[in-house]
PDB file of N, CA and C in Angstrom:
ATOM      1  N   UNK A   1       0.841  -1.189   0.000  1.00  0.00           N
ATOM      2  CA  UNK A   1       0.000   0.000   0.000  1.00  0.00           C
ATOM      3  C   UNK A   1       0.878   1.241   0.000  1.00  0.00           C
ATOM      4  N   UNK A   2       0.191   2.134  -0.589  1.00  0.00           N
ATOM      5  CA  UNK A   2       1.158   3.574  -0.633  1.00  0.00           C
ATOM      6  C   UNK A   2       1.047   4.351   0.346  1.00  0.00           C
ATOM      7  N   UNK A   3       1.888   5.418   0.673  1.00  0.00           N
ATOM      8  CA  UNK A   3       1.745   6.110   1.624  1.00  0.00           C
ATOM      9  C   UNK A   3       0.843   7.628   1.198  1.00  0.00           C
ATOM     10  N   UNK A   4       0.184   8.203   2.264  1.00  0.00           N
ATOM     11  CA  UNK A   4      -0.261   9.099   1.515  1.00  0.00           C
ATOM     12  C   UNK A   4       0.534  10.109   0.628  1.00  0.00           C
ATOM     13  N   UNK A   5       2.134  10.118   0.881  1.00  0.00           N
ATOM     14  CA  UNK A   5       3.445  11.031   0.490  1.00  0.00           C
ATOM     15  C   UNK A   5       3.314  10.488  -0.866  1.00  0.00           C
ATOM     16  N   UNK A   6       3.788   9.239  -1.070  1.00  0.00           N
ATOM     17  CA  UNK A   6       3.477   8.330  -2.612  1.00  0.00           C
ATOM     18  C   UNK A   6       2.768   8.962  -3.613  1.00  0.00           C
ATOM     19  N   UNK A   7       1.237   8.787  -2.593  1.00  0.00           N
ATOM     20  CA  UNK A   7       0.261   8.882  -3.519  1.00  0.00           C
ATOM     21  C   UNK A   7      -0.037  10.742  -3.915  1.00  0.00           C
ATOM     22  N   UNK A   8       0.773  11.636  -3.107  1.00  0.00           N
ATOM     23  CA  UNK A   8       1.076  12.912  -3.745  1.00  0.00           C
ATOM     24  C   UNK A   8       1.575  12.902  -4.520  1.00  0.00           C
ATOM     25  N   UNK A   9       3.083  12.268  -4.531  1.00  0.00           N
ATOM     26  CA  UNK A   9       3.714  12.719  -5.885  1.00  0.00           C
ATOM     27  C   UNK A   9       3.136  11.781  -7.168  1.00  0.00           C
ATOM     28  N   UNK A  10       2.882  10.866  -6.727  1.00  0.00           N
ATOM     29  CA  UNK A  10       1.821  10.271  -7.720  1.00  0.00           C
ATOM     30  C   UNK A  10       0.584  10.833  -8.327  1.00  0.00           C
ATOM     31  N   UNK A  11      -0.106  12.529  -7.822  1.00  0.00           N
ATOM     32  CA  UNK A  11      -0.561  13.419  -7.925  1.00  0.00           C
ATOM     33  C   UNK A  11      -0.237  14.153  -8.834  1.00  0.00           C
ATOM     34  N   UNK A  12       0.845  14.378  -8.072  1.00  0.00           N
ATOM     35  CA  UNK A  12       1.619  15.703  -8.532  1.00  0.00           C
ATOM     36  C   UNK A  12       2.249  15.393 -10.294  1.00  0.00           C
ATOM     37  N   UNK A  13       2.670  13.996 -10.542  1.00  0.00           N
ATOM     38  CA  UNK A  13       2.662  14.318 -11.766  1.00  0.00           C
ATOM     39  C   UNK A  13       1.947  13.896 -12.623  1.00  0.00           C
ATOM     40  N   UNK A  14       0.695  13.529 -12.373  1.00  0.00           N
ATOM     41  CA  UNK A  14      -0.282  13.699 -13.187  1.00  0.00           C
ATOM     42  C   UNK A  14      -1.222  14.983 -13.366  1.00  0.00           C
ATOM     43  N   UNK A  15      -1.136  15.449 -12.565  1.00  0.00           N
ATOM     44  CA  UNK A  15      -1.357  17.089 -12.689  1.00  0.00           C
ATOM     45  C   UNK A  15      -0.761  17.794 -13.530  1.00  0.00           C
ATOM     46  N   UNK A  16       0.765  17.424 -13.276  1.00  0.00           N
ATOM     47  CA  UNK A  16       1.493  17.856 -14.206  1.00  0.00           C
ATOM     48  C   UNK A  16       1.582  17.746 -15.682  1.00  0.00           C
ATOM     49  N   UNK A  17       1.546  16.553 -15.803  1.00  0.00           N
ATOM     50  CA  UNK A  17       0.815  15.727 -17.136  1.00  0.00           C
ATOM     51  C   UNK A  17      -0.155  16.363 -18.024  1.00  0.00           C
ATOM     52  N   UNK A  18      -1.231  16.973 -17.303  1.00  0.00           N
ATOM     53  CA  UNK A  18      -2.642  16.935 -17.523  1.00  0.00           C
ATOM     54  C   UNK A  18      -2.677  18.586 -17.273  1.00  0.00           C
ATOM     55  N   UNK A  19      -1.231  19.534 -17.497  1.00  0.00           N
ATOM     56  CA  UNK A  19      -1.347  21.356 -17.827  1.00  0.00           C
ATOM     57  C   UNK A  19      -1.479  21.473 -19.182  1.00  0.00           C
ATOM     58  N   UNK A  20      -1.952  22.779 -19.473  1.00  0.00           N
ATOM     59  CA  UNK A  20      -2.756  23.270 -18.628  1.00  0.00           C
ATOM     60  C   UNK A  20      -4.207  23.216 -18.356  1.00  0.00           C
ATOM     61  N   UNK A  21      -4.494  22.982 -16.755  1.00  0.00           N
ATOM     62  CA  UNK A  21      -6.033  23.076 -16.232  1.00  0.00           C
ATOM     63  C   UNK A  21      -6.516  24.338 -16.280  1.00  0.00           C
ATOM     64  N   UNK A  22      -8.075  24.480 -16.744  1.00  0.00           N
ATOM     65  CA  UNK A  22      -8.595  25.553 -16.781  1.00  0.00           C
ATOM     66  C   UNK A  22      -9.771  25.904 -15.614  1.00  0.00           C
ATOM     67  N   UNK A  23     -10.678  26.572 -15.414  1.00  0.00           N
ATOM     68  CA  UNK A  23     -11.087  26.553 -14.556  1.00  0.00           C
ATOM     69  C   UNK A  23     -12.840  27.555 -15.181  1.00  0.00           C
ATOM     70  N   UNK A  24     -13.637  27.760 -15.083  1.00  0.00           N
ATOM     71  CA  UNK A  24     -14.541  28.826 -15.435  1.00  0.00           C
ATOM     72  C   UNK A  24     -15.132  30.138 -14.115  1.00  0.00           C
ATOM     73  N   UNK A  25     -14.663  31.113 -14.831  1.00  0.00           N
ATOM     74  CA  UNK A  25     -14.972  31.772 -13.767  1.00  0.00           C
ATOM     75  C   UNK A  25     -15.877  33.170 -14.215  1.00  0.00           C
ATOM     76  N   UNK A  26     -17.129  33.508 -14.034  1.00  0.00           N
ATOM     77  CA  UNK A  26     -17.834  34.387 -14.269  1.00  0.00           C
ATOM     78  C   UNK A  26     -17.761  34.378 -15.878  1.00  0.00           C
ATOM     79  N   UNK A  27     -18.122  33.169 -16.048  1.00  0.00           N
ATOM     80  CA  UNK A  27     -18.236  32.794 -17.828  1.00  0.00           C
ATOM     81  C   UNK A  27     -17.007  33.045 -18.443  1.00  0.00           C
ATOM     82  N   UNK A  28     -15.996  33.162 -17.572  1.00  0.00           N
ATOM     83  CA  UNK A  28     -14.651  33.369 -18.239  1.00  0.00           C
ATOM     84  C   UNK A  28     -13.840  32.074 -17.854  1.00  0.00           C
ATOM     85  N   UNK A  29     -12.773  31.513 -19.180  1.00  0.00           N
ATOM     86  CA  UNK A  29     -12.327  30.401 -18.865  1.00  0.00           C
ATOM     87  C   UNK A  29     -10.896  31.263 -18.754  1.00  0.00           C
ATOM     88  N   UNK A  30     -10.277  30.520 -17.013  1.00  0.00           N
ATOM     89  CA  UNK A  30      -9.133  30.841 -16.592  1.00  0.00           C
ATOM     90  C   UNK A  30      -7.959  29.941 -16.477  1.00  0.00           C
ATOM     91  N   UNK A  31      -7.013  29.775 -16.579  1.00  0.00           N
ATOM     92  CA  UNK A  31      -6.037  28.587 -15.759  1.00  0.00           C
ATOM     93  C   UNK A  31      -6.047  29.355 -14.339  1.00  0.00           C
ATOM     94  N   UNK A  32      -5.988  27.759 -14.139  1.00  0.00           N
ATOM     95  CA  UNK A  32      -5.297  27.188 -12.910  1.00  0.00           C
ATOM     96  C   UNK A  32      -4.291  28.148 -12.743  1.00  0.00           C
ATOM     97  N   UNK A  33      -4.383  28.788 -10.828  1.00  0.00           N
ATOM     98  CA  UNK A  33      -3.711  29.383 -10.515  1.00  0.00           C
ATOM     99  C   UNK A  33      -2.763  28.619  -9.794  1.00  0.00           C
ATOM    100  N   UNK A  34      -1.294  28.909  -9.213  1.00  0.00           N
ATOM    101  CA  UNK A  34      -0.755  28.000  -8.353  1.00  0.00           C
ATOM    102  C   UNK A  34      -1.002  27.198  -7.096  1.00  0.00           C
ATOM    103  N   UNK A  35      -2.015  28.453  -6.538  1.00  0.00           N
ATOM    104  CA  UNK A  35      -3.095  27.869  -5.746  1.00  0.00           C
ATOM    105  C   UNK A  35      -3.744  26.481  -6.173  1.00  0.00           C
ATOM    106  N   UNK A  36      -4.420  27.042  -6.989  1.00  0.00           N
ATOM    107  CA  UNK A  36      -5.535  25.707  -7.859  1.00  0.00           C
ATOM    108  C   UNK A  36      -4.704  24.555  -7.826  1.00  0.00           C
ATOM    109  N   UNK A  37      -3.586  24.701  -8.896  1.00  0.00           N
ATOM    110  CA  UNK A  37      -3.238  23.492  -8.827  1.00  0.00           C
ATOM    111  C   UNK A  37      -2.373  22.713  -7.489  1.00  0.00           C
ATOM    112  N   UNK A  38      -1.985  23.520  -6.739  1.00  0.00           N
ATOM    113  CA  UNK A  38      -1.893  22.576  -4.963  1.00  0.00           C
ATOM    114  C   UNK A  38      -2.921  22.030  -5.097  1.00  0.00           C
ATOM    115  N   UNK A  39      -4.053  22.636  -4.907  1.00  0.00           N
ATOM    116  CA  UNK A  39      -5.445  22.485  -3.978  1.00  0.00           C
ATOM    117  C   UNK A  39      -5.657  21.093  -5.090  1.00  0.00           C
ATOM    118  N   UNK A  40      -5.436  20.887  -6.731  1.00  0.00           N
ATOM    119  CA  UNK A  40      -5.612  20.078  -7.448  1.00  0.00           C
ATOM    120  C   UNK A  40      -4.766  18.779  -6.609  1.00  0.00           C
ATOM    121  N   UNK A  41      -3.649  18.924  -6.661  1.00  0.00           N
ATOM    122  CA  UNK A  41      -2.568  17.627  -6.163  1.00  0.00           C
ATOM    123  C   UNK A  41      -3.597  17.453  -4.646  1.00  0.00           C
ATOM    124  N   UNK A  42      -3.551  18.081  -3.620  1.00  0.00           N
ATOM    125  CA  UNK A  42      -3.902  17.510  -2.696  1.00  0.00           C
ATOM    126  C   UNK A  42      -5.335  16.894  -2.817  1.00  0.00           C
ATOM    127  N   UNK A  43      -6.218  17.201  -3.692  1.00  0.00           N
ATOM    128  CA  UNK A  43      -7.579  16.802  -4.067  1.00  0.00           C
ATOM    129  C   UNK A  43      -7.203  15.043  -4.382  1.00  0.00           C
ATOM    130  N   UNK A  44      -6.237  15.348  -5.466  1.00  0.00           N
ATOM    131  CA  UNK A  44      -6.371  14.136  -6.184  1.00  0.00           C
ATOM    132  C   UNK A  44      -5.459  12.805  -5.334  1.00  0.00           C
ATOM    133  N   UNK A  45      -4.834  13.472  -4.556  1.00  0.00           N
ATOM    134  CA  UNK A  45      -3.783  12.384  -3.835  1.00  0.00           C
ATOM    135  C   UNK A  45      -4.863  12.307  -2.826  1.00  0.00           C
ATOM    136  N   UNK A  46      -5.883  12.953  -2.035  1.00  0.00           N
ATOM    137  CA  UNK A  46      -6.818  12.294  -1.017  1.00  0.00           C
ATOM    138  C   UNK A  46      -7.406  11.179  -1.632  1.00  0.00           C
ATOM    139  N   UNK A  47      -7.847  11.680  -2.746  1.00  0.00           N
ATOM    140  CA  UNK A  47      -9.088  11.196  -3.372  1.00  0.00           C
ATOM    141  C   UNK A  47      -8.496   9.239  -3.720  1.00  0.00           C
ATOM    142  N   UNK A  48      -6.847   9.481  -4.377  1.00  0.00           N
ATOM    143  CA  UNK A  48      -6.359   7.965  -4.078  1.00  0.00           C
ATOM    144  C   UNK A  48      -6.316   7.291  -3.033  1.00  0.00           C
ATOM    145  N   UNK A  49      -5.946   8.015  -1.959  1.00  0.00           N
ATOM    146  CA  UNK A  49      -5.701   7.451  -0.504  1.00  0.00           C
ATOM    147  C   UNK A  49      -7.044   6.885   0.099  1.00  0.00           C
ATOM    148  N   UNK A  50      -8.207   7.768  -0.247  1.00  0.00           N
ATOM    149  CA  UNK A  50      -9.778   7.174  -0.020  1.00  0.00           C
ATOM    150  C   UNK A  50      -9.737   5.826  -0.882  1.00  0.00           C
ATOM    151  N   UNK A  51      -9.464   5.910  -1.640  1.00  0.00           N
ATOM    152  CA  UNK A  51      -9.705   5.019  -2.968  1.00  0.00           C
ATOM    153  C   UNK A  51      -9.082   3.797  -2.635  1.00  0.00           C
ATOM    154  N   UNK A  52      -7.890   3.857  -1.760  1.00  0.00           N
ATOM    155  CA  UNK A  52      -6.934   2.876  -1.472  1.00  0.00           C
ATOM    156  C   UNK A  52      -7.568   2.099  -0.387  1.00  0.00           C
ATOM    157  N   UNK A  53      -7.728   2.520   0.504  1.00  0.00           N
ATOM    158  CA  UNK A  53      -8.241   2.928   2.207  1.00  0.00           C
ATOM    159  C   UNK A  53      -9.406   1.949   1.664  1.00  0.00           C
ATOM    160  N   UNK A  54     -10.537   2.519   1.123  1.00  0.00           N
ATOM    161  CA  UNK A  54     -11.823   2.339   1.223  1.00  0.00           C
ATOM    162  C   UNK A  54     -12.706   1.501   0.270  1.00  0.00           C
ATOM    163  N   UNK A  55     -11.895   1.669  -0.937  1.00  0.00           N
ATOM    164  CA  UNK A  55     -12.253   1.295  -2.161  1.00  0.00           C
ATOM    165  C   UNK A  55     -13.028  -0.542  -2.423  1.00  0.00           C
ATOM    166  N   UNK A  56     -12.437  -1.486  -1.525  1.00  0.00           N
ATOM    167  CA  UNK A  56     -12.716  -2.731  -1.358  1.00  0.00           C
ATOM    168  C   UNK A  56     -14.336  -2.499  -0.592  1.00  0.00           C
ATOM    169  N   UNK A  57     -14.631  -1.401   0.016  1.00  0.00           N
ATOM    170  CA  UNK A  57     -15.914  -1.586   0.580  1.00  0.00           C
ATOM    171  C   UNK A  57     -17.215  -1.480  -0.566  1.00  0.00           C
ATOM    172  N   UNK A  58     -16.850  -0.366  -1.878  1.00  0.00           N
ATOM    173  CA  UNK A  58     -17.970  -0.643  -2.492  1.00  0.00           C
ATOM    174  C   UNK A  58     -17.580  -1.624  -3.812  1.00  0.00           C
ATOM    175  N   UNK A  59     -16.871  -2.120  -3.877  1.00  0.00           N
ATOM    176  CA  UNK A  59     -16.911  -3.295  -4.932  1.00  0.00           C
ATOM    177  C   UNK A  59     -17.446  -4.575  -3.695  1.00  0.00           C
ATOM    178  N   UNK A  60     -16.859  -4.571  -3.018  1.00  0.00           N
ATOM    179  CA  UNK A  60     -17.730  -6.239  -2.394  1.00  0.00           C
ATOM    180  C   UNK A  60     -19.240  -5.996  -2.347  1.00  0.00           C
ATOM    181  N   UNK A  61     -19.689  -4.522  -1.604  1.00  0.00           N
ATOM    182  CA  UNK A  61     -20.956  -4.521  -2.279  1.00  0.00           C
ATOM    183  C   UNK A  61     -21.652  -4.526  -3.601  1.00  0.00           C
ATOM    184  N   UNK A  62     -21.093  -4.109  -4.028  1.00  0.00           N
ATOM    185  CA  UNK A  62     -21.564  -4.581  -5.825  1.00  0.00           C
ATOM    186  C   UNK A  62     -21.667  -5.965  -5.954  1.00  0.00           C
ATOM    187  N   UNK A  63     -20.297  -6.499  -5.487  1.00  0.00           N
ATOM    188  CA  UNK A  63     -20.265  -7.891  -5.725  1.00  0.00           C
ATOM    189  C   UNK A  63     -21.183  -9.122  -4.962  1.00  0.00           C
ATOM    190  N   UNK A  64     -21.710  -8.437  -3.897  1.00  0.00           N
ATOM    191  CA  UNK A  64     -22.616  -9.210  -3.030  1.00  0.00           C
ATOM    192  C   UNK A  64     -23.599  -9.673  -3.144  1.00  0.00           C
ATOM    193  N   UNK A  65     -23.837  -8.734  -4.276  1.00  0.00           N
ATOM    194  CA  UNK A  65     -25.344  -8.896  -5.006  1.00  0.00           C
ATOM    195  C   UNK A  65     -26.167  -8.275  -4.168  1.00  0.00           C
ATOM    196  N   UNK A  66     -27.800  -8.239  -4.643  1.00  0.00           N
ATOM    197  CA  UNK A  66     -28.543  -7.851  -3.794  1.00  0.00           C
ATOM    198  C   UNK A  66     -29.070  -9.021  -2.298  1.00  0.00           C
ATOM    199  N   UNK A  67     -29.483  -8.266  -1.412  1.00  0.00           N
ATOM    200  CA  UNK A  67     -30.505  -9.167  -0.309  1.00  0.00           C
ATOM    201  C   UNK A  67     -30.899 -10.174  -0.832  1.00  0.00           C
ATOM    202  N   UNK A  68     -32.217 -10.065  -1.655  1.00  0.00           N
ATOM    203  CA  UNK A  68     -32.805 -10.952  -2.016  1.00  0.00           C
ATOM    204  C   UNK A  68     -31.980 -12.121  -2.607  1.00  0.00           C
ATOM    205  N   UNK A  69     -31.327 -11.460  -3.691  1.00  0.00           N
ATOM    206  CA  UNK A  69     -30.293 -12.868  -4.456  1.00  0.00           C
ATOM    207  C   UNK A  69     -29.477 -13.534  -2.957  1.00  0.00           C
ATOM    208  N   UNK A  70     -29.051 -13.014  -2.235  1.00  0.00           N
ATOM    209  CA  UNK A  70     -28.500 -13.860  -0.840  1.00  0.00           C
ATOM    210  C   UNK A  70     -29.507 -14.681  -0.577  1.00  0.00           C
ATOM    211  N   UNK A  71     -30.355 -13.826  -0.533  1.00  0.00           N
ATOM    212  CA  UNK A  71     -31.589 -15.000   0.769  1.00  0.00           C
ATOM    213  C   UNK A  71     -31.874 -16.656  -0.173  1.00  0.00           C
ATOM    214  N   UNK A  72     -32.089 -15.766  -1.615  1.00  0.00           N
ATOM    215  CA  UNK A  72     -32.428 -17.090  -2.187  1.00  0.00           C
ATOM    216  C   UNK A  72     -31.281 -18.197  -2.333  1.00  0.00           C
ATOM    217  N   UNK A  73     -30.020 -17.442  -2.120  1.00  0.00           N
ATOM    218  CA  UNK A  73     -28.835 -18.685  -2.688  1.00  0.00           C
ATOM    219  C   UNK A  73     -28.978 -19.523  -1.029  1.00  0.00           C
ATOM    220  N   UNK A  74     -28.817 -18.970   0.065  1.00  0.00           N
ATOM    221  CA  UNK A  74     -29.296 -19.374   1.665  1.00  0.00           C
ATOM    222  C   UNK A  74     -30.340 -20.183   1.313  1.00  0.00           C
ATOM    223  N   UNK A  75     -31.464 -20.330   1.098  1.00  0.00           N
ATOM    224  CA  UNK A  75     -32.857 -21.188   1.278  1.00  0.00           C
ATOM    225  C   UNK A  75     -32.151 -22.236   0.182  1.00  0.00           C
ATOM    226  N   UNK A  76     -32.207 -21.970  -0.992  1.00  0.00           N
ATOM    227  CA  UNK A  76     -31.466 -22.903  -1.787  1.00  0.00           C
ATOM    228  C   UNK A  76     -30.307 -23.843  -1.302  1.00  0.00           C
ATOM    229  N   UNK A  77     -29.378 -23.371  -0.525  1.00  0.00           N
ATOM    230  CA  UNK A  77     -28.289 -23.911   0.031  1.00  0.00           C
ATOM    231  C   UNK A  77     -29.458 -25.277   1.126  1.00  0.00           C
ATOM    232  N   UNK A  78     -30.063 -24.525   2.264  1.00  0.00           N
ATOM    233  CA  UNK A  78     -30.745 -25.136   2.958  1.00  0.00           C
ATOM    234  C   UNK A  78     -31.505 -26.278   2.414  1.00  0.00           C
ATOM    235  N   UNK A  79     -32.241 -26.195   1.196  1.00  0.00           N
ATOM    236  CA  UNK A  79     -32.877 -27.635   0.472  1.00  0.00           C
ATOM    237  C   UNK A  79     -31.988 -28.688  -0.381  1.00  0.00           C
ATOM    238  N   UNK A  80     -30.558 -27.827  -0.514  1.00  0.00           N
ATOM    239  CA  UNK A  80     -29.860 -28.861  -1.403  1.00  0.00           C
ATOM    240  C   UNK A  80     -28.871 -29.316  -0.910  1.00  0.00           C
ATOM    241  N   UNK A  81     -28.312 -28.801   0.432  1.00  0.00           N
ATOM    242  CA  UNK A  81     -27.282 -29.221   1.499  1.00  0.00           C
ATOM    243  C   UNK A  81     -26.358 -28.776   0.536  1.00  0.00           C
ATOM    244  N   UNK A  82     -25.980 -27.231   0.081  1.00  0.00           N
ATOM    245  CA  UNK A  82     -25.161 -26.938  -0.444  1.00  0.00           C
ATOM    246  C   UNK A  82     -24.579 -25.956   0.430  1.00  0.00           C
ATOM    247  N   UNK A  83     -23.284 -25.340  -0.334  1.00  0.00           N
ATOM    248  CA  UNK A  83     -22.810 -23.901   0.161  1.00  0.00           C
ATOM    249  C   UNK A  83     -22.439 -23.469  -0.926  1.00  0.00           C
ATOM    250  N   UNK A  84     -23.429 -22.945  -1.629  1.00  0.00           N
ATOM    251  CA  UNK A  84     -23.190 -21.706  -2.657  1.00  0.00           C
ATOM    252  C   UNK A  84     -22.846 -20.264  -2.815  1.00  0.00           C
ATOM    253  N   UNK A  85     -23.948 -19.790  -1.535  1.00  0.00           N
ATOM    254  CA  UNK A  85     -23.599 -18.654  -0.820  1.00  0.00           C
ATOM    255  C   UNK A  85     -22.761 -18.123   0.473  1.00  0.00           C
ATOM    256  N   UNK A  86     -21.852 -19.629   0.934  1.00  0.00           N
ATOM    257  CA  UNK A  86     -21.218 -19.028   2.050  1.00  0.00           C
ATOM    258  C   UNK A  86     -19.720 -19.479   0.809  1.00  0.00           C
ATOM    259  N   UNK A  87     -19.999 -20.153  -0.597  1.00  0.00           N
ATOM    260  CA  UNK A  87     -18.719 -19.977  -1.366  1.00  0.00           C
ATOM    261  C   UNK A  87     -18.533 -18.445  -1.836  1.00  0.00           C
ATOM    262  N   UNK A  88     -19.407 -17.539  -2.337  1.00  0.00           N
ATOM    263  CA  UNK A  88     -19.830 -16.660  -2.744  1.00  0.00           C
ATOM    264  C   UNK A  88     -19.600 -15.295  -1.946  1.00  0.00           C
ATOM    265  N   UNK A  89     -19.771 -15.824  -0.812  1.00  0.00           N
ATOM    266  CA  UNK A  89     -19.006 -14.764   0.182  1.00  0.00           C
ATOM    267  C   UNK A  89     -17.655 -14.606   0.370  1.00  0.00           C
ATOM    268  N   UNK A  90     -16.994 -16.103   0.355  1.00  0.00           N
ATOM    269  CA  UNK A  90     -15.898 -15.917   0.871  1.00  0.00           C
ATOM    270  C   UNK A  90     -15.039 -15.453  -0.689  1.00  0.00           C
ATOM    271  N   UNK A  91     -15.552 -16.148  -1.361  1.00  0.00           N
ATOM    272  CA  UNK A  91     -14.685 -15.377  -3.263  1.00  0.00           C
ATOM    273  C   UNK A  91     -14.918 -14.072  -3.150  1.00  0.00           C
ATOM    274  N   UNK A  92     -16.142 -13.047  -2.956  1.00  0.00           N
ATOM    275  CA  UNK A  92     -15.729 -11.704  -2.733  1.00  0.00           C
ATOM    276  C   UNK A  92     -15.210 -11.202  -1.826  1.00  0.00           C
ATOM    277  N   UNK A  93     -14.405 -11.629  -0.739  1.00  0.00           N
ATOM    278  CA  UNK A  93     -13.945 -10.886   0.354  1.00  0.00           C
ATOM    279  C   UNK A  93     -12.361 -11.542  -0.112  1.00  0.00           C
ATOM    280  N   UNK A  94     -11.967 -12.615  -1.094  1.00  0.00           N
ATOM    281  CA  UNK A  94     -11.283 -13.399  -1.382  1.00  0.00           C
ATOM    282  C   UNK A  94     -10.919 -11.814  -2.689  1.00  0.00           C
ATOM    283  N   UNK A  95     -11.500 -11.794  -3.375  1.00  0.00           N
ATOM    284  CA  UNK A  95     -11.165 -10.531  -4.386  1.00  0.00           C
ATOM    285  C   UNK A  95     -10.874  -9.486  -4.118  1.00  0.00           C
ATOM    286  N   UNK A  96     -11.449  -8.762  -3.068  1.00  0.00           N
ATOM    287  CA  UNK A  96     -12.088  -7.862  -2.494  1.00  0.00           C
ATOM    288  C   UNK A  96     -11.417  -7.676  -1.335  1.00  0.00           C
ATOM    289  N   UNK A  97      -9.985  -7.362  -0.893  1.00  0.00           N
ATOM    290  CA  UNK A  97      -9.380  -8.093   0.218  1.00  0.00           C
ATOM    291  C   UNK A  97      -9.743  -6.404   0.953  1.00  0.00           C
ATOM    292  N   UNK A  98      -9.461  -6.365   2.485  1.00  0.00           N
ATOM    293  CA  UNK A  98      -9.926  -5.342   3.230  1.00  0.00           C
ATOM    294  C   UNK A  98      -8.007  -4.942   3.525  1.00  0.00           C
ATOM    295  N   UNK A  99      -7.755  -3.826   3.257  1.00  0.00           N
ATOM    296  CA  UNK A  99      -6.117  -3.392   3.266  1.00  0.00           C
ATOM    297  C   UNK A  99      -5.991  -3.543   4.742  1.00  0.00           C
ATOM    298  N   UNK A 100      -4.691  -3.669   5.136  1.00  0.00           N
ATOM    299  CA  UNK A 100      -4.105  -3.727   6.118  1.00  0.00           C
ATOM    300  C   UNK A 100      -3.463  -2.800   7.069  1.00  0.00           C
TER     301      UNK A 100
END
């Protein structure tokens, strides 16, 4: 995992990359002041560090499927003496790992 320092300069030159940024201001299109673009790097290096941090929480939900599809793979499991849905859990948390 990166550090949040990393994931600045890992920011920083894609910002860099990606001059010049413009900005709209009173229907006027401006660049990016030096300001802006800090305020850009630190935006975008949070925004990885969330991404890093947090990011496994909404893909396993995606991947979880809905309630209902659980309940039914559960009742199903229960009439067929299977484990479909406790395989199903553990492959998305298996993909889906929670960072350390």
């Amino acid at each position: 995992m990166a550090t949040l320092e990393e994931l600045t300069v890992e920011a920083t030159a894609e910002i860099e990359a990606a001059k010049p940024l413009y900005k709209q201001v009173n229907n006027e299109r401006l660049e990016f002041s030096s300001a802006d673009y800090d305020q850009a790097i630190i935006d975008l290096a949070n925004s990885k560090w969330n991404d890093q941090q947090f990011g496994y929480i909404e893909a396993r939900q995606e991947a979880y499927g809905s309630i209902g599809d659980q309940l039914d793979m559960q009742f199903k499991d229960l009439l067929n003496d299977t484990t479909t849905w406790k395989d199903h859990i553990a492959q998305v948390k298996s993909d889906n790992p929670k960072p350390e």
